[in-house]
PDB file of N, CA and C in Angstrom:
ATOM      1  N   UNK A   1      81.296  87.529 101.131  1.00  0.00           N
ATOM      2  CA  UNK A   1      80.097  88.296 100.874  1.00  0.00           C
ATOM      3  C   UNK A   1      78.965  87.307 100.574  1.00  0.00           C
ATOM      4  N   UNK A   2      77.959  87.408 101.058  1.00  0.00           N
ATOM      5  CA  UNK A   2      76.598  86.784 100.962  1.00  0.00           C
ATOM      6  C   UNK A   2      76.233  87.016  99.220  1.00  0.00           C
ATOM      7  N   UNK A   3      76.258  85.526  98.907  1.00  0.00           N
ATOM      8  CA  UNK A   3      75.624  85.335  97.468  1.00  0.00           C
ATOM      9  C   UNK A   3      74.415  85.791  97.167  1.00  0.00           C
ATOM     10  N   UNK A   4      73.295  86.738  97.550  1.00  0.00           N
ATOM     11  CA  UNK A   4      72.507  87.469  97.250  1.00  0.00           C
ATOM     12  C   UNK A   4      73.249  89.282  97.215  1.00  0.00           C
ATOM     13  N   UNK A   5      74.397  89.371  97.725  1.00  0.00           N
ATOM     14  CA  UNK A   5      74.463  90.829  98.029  1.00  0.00           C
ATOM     15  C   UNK A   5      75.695  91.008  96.642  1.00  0.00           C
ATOM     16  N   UNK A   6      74.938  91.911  96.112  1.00  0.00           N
ATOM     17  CA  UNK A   6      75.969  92.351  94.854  1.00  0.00           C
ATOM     18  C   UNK A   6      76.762  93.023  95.063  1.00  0.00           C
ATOM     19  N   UNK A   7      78.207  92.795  94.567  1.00  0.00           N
ATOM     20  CA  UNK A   7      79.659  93.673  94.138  1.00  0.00           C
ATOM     21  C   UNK A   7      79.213  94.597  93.772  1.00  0.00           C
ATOM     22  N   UNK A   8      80.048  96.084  95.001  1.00  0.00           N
ATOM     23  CA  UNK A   8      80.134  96.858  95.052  1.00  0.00           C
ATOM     24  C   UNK A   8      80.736  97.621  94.296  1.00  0.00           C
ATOM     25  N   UNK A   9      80.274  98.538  92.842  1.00  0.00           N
ATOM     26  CA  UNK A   9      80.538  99.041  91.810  1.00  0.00           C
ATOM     27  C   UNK A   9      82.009 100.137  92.382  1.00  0.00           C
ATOM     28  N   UNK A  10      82.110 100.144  93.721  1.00  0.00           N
ATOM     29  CA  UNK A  10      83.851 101.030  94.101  1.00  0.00           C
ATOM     30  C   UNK A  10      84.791 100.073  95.157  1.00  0.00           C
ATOM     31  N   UNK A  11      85.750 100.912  95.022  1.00  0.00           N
ATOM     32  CA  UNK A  11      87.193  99.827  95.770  1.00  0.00           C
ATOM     33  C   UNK A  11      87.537 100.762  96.772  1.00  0.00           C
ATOM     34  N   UNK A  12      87.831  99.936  97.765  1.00  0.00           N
ATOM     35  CA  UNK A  12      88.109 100.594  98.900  1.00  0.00           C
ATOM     36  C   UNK A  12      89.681 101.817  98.697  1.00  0.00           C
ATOM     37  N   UNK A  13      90.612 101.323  98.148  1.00  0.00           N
ATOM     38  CA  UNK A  13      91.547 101.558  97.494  1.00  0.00           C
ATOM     39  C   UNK A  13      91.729 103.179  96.796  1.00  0.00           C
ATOM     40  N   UNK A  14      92.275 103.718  96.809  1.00  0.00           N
ATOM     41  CA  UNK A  14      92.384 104.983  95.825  1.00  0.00           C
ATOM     42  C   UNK A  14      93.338 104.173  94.172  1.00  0.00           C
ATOM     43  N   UNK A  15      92.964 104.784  93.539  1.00  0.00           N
ATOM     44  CA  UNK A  15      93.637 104.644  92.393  1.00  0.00           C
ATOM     45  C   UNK A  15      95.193 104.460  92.204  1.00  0.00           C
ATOM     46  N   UNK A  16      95.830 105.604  93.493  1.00  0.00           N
ATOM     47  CA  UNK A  16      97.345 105.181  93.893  1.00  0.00           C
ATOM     48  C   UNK A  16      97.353 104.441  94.773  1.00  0.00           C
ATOM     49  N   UNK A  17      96.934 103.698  95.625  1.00  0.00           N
ATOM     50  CA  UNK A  17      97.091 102.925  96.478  1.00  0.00           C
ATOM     51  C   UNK A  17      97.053 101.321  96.269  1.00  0.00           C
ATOM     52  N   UNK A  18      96.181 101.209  94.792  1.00  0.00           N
ATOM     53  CA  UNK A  18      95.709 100.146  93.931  1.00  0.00           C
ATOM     54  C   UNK A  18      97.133 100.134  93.001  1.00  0.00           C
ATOM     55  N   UNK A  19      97.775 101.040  92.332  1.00  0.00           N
ATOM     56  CA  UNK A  19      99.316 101.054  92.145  1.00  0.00           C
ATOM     57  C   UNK A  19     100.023 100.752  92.876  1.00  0.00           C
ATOM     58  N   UNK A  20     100.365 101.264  94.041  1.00  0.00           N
ATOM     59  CA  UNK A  20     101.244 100.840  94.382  1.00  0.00           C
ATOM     60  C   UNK A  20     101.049  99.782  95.261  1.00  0.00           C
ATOM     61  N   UNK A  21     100.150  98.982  95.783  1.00  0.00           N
ATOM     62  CA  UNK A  21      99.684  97.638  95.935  1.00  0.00           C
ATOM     63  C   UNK A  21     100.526  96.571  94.781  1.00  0.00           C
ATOM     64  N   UNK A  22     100.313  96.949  93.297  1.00  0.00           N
ATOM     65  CA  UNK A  22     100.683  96.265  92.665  1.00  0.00           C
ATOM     66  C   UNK A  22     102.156  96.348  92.242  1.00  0.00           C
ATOM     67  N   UNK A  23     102.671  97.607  92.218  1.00  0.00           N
ATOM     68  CA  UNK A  23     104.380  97.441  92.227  1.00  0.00           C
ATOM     69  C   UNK A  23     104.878  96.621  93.236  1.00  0.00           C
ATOM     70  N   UNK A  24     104.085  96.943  94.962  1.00  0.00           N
ATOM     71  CA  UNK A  24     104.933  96.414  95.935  1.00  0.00           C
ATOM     72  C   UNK A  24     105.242  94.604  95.539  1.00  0.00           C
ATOM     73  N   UNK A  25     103.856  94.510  94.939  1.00  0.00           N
ATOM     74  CA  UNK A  25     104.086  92.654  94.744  1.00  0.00           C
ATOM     75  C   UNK A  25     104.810  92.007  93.348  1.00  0.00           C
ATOM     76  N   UNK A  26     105.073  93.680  92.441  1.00  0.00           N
ATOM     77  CA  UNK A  26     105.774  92.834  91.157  1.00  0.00           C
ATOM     78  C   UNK A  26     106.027  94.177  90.983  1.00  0.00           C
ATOM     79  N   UNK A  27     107.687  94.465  91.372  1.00  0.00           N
ATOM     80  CA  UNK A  27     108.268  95.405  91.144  1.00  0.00           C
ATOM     81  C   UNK A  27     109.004  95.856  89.774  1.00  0.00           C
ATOM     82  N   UNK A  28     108.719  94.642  88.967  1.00  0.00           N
ATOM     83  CA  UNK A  28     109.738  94.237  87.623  1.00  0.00           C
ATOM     84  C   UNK A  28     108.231  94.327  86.801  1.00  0.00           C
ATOM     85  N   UNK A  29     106.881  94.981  87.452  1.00  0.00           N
ATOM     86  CA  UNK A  29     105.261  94.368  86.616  1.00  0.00           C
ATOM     87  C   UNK A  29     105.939  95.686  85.243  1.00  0.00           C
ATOM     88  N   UNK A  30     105.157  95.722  84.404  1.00  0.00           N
ATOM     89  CA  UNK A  30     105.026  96.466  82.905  1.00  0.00           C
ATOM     90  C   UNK A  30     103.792  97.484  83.363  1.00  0.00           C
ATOM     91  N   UNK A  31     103.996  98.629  83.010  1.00  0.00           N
ATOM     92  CA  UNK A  31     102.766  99.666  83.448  1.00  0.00           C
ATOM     93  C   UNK A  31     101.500  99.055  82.752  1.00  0.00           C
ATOM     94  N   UNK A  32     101.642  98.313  81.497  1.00  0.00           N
ATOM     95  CA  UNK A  32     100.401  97.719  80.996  1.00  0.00           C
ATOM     96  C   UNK A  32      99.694  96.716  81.703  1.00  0.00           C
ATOM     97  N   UNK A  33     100.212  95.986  82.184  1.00  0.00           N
ATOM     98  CA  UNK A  33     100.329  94.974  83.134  1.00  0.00           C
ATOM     99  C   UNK A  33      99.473  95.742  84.638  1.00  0.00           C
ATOM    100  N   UNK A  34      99.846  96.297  85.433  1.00  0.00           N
ATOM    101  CA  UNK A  34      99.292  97.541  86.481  1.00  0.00           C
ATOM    102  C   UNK A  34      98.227  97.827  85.590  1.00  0.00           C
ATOM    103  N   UNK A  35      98.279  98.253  84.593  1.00  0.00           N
ATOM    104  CA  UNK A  35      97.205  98.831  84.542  1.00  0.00           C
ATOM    105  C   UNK A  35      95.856  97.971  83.908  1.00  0.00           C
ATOM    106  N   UNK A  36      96.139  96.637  83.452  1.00  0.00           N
ATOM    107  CA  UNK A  36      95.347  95.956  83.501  1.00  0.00           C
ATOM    108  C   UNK A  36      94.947  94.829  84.788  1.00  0.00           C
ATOM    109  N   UNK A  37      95.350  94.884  85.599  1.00  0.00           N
ATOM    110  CA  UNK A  37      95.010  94.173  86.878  1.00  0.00           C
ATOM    111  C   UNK A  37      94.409  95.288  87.853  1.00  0.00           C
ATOM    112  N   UNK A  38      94.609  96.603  87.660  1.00  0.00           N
ATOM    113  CA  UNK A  38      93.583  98.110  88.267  1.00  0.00           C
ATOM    114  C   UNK A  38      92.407  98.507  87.616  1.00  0.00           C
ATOM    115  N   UNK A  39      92.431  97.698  86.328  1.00  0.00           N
ATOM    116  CA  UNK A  39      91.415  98.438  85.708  1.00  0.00           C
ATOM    117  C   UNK A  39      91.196  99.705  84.981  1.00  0.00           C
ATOM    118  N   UNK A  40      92.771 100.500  85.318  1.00  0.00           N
ATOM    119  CA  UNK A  40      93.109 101.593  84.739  1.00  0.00           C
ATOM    120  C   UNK A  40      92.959 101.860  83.409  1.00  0.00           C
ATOM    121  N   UNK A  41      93.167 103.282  82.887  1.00  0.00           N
ATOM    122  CA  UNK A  41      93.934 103.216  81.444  1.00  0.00           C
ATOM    123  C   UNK A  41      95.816 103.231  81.848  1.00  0.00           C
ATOM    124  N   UNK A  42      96.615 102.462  81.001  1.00  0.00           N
ATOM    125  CA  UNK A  42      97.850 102.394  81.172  1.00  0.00           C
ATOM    126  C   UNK A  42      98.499 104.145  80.997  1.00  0.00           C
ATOM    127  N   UNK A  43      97.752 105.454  80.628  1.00  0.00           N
ATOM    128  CA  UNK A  43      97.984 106.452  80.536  1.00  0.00           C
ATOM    129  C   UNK A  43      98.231 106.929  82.195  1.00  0.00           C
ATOM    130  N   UNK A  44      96.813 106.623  82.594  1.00  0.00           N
ATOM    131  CA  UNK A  44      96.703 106.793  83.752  1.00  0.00           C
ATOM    132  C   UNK A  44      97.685 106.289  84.938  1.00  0.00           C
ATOM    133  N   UNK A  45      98.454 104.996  84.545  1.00  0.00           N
ATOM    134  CA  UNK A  45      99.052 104.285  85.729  1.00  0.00           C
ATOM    135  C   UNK A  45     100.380 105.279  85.317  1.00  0.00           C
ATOM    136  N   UNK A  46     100.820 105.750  84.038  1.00  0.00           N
ATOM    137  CA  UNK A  46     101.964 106.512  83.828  1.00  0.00           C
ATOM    138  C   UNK A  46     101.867 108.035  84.714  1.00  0.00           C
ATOM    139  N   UNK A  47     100.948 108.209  84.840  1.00  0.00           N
ATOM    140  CA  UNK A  47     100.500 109.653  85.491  1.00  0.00           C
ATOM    141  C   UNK A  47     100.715 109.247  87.134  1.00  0.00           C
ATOM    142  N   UNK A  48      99.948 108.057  87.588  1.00  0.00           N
ATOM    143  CA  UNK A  48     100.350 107.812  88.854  1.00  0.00           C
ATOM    144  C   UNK A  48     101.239 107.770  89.251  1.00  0.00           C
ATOM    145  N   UNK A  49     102.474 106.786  88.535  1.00  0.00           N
ATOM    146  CA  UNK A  49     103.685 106.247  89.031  1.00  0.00           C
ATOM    147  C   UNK A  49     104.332 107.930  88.989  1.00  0.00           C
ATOM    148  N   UNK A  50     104.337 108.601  88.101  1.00  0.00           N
ATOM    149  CA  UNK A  50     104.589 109.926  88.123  1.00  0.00           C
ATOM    150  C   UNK A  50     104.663 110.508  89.259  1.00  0.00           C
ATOM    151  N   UNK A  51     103.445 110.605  89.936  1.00  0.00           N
ATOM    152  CA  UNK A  51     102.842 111.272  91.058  1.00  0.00           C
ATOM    153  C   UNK A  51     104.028 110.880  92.537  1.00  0.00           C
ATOM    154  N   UNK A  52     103.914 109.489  92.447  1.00  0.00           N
ATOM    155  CA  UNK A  52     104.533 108.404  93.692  1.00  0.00           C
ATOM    156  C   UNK A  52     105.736 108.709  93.471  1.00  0.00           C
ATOM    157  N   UNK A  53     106.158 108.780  91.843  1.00  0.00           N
ATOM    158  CA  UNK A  53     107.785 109.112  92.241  1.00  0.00           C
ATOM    159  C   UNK A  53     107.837 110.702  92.412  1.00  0.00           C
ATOM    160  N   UNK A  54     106.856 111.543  92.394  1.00  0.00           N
ATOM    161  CA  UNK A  54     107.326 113.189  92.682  1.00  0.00           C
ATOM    162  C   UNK A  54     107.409 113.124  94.863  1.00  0.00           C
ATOM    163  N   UNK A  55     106.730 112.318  95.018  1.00  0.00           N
ATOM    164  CA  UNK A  55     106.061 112.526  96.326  1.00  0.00           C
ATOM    165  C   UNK A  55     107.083 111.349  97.263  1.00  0.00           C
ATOM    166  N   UNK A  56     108.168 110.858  96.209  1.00  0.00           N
ATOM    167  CA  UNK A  56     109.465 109.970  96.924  1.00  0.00           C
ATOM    168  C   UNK A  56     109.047 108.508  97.382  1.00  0.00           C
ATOM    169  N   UNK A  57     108.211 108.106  96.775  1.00  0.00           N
ATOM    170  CA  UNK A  57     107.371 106.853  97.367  1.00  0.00           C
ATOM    171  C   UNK A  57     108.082 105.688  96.710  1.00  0.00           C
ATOM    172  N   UNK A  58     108.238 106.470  95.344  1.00  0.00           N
ATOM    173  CA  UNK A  58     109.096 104.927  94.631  1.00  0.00           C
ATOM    174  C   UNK A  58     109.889 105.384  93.454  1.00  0.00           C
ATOM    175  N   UNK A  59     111.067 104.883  93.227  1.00  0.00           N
ATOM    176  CA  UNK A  59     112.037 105.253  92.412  1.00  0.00           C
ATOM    177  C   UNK A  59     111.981 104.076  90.902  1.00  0.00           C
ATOM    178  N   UNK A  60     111.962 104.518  89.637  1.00  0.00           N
ATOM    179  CA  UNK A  60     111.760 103.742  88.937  1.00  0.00           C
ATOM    180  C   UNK A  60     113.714 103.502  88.141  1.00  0.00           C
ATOM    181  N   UNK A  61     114.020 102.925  88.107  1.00  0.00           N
ATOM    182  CA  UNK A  61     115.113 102.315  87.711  1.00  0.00           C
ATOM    183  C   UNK A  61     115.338 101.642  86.307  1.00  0.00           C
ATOM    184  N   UNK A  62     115.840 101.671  85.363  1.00  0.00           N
ATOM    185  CA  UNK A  62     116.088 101.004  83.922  1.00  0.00           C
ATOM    186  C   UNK A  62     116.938 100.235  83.834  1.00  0.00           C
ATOM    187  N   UNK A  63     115.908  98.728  83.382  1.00  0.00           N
ATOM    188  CA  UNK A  63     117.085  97.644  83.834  1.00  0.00           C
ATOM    189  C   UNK A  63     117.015  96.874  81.930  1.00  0.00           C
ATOM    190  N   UNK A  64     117.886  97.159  81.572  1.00  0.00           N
ATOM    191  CA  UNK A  64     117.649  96.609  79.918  1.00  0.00           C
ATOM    192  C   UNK A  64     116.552  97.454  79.252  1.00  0.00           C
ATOM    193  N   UNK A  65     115.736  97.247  78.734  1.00  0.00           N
ATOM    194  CA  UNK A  65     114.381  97.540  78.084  1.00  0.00           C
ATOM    195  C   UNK A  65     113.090  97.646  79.065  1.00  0.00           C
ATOM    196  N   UNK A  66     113.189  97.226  80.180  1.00  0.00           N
ATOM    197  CA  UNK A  66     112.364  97.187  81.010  1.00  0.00           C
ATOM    198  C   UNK A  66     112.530  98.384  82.528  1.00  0.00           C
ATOM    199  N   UNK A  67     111.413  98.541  83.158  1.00  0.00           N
ATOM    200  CA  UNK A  67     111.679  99.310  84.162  1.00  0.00           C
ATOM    201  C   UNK A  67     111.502  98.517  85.738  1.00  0.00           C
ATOM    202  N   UNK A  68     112.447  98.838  86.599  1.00  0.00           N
ATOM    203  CA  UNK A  68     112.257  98.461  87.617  1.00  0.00           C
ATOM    204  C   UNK A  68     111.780  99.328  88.881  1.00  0.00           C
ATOM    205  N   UNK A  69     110.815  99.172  90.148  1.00  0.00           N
ATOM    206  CA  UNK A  69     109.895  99.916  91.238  1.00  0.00           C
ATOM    207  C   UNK A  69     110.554  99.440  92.206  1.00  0.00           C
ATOM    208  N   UNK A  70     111.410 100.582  92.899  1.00  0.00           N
ATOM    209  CA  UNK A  70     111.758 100.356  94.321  1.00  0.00           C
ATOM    210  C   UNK A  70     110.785 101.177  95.077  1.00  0.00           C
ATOM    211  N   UNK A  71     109.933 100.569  96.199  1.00  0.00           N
ATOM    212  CA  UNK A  71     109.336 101.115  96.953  1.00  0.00           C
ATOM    213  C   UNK A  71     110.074 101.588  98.163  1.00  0.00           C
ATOM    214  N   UNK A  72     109.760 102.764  99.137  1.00  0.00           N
ATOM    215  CA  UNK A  72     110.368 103.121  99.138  1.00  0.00           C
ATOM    216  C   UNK A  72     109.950 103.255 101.020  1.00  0.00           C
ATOM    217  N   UNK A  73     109.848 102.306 101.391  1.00  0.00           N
ATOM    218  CA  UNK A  73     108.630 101.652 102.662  1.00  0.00           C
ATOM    219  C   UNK A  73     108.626 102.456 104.060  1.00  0.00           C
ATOM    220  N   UNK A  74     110.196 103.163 104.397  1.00  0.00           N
ATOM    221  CA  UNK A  74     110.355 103.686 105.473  1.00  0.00           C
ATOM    222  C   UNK A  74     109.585 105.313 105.130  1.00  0.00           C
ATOM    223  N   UNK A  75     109.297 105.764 103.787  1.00  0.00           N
ATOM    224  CA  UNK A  75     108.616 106.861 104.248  1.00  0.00           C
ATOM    225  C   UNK A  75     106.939 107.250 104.760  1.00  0.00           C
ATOM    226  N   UNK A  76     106.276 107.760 105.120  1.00  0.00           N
ATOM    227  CA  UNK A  76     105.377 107.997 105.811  1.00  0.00           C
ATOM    228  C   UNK A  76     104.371 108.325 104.977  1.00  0.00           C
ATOM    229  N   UNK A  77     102.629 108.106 104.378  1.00  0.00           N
ATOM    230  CA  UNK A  77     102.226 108.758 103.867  1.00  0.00           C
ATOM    231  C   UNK A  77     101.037 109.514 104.530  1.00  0.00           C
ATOM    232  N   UNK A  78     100.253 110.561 104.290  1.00  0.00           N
ATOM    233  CA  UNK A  78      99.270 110.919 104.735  1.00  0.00           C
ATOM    234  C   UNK A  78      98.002 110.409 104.977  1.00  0.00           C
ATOM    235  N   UNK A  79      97.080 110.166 105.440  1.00  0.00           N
ATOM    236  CA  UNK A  79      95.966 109.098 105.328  1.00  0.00           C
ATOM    237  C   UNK A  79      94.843 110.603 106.029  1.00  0.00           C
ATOM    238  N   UNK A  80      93.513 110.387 106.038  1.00  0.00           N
ATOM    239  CA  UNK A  80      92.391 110.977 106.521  1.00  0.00           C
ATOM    240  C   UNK A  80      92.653 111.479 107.962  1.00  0.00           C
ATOM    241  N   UNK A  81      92.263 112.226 108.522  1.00  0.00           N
ATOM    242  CA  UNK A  81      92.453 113.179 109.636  1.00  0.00           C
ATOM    243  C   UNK A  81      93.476 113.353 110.127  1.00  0.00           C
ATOM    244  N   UNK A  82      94.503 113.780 109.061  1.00  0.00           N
ATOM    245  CA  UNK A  82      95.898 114.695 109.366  1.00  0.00           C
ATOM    246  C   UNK A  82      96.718 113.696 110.158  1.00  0.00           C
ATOM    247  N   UNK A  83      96.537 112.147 110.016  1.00  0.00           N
ATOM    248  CA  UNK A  83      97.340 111.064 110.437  1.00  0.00           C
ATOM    249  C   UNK A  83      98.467 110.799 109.316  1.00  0.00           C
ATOM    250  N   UNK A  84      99.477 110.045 109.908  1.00  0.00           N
ATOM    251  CA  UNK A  84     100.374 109.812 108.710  1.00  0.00           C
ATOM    252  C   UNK A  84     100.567 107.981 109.508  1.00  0.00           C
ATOM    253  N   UNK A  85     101.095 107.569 108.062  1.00  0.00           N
ATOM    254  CA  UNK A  85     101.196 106.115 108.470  1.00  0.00           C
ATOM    255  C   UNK A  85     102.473 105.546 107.457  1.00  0.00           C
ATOM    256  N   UNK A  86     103.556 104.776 108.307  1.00  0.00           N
ATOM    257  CA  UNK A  86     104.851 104.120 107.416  1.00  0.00           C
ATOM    258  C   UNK A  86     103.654 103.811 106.474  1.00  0.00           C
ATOM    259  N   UNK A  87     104.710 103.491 104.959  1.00  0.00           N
ATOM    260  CA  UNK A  87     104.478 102.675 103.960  1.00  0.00           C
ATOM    261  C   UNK A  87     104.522 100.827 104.115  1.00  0.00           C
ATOM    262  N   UNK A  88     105.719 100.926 104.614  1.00  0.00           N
ATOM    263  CA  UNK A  88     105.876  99.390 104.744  1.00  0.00           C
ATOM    264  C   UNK A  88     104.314  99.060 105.853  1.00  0.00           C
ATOM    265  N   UNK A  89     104.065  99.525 106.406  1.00  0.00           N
ATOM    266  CA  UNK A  89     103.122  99.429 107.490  1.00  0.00           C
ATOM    267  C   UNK A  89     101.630  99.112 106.769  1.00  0.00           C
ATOM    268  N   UNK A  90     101.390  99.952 105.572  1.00  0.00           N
ATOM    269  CA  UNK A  90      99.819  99.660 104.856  1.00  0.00           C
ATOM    270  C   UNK A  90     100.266  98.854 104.196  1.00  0.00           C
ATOM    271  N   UNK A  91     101.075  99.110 103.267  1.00  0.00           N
ATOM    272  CA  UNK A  91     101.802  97.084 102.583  1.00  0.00           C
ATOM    273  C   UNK A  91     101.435  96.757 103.307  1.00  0.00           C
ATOM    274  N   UNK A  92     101.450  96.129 104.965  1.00  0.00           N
ATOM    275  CA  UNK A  92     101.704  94.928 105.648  1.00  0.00           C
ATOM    276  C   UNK A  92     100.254  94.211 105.568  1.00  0.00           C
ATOM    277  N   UNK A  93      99.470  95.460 105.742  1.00  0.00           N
ATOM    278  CA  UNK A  93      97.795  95.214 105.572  1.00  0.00           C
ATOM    279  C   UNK A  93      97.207  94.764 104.691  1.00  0.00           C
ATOM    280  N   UNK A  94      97.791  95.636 103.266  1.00  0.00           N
ATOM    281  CA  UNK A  94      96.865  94.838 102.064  1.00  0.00           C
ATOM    282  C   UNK A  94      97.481  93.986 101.686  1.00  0.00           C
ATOM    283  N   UNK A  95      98.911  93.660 101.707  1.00  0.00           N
ATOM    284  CA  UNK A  95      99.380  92.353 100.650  1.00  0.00           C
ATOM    285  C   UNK A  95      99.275  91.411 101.881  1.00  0.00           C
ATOM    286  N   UNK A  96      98.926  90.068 101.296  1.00  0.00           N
ATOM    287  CA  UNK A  96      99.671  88.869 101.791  1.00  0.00           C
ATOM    288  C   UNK A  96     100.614  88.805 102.277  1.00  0.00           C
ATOM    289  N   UNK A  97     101.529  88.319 103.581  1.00  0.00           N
ATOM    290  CA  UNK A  97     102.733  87.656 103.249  1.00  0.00           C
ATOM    291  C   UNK A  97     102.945  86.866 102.213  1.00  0.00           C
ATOM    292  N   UNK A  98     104.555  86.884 101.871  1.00  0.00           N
ATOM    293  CA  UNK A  98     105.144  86.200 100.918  1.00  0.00           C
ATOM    294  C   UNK A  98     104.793  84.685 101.005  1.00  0.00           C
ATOM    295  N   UNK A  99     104.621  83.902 100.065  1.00  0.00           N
ATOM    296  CA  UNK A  99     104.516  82.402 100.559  1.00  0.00           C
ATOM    297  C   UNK A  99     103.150  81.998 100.495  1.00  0.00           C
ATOM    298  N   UNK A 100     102.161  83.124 101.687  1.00  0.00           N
ATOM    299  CA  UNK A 100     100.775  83.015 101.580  1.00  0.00           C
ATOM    300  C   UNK A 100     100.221  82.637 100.099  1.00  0.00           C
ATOM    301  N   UNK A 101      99.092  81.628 100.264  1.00  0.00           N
ATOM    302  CA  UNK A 101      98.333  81.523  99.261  1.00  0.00           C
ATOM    303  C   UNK A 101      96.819  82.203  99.473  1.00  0.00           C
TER     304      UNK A 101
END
């Protein structure tokens, strides 16, 4: 972005999509954690992950004291004009490959 043109006060991102962006890359992350790298309230990322696991997107798992995010990549989600698109498929877009710096 051109150093005269100011950051754009919105994210391209929906609020779940900015979640689960961040489980896909730290599946072992702390909802506090998500919800401070979204900008969220951590209430809010509890309400999301909620949402993702009603809608089969990601299964949360209890591993000791901590929780673990299996995403859940082969299912399909809805996107703007009645299109649907794999999961693993918009992962592929917003994250990095692994390794990438």
């Amino acid at each position: 972005m051109p150093p005269d043109v100011p950051a754009p006060s919105w994210t391209l991102l929906s609020s779940h999509g900015q979640v689960l962006a961040c489980l896909a890359r730290d599946p072992d992350a702390r909802l506090r954690d998500v919800a401070a790298a979204t900008g969220l309230t951590e209430r809010a990322v509890q309400k999301i992950v909620g949402d993702l696991e009603g809608a089969a997107l990601v299964t949360r798992t209890r591993v000791g004291r901590r929780n673990r995010y299996r995403l859940h990549c082969a299912r399909t989600i809805a996107v703007p004009a009645g299109a649907a698109v794999a999961l693993d498929a918009l992962l592929g877009v917003l994250l990095p490959p692994v390794g990438s710096a």
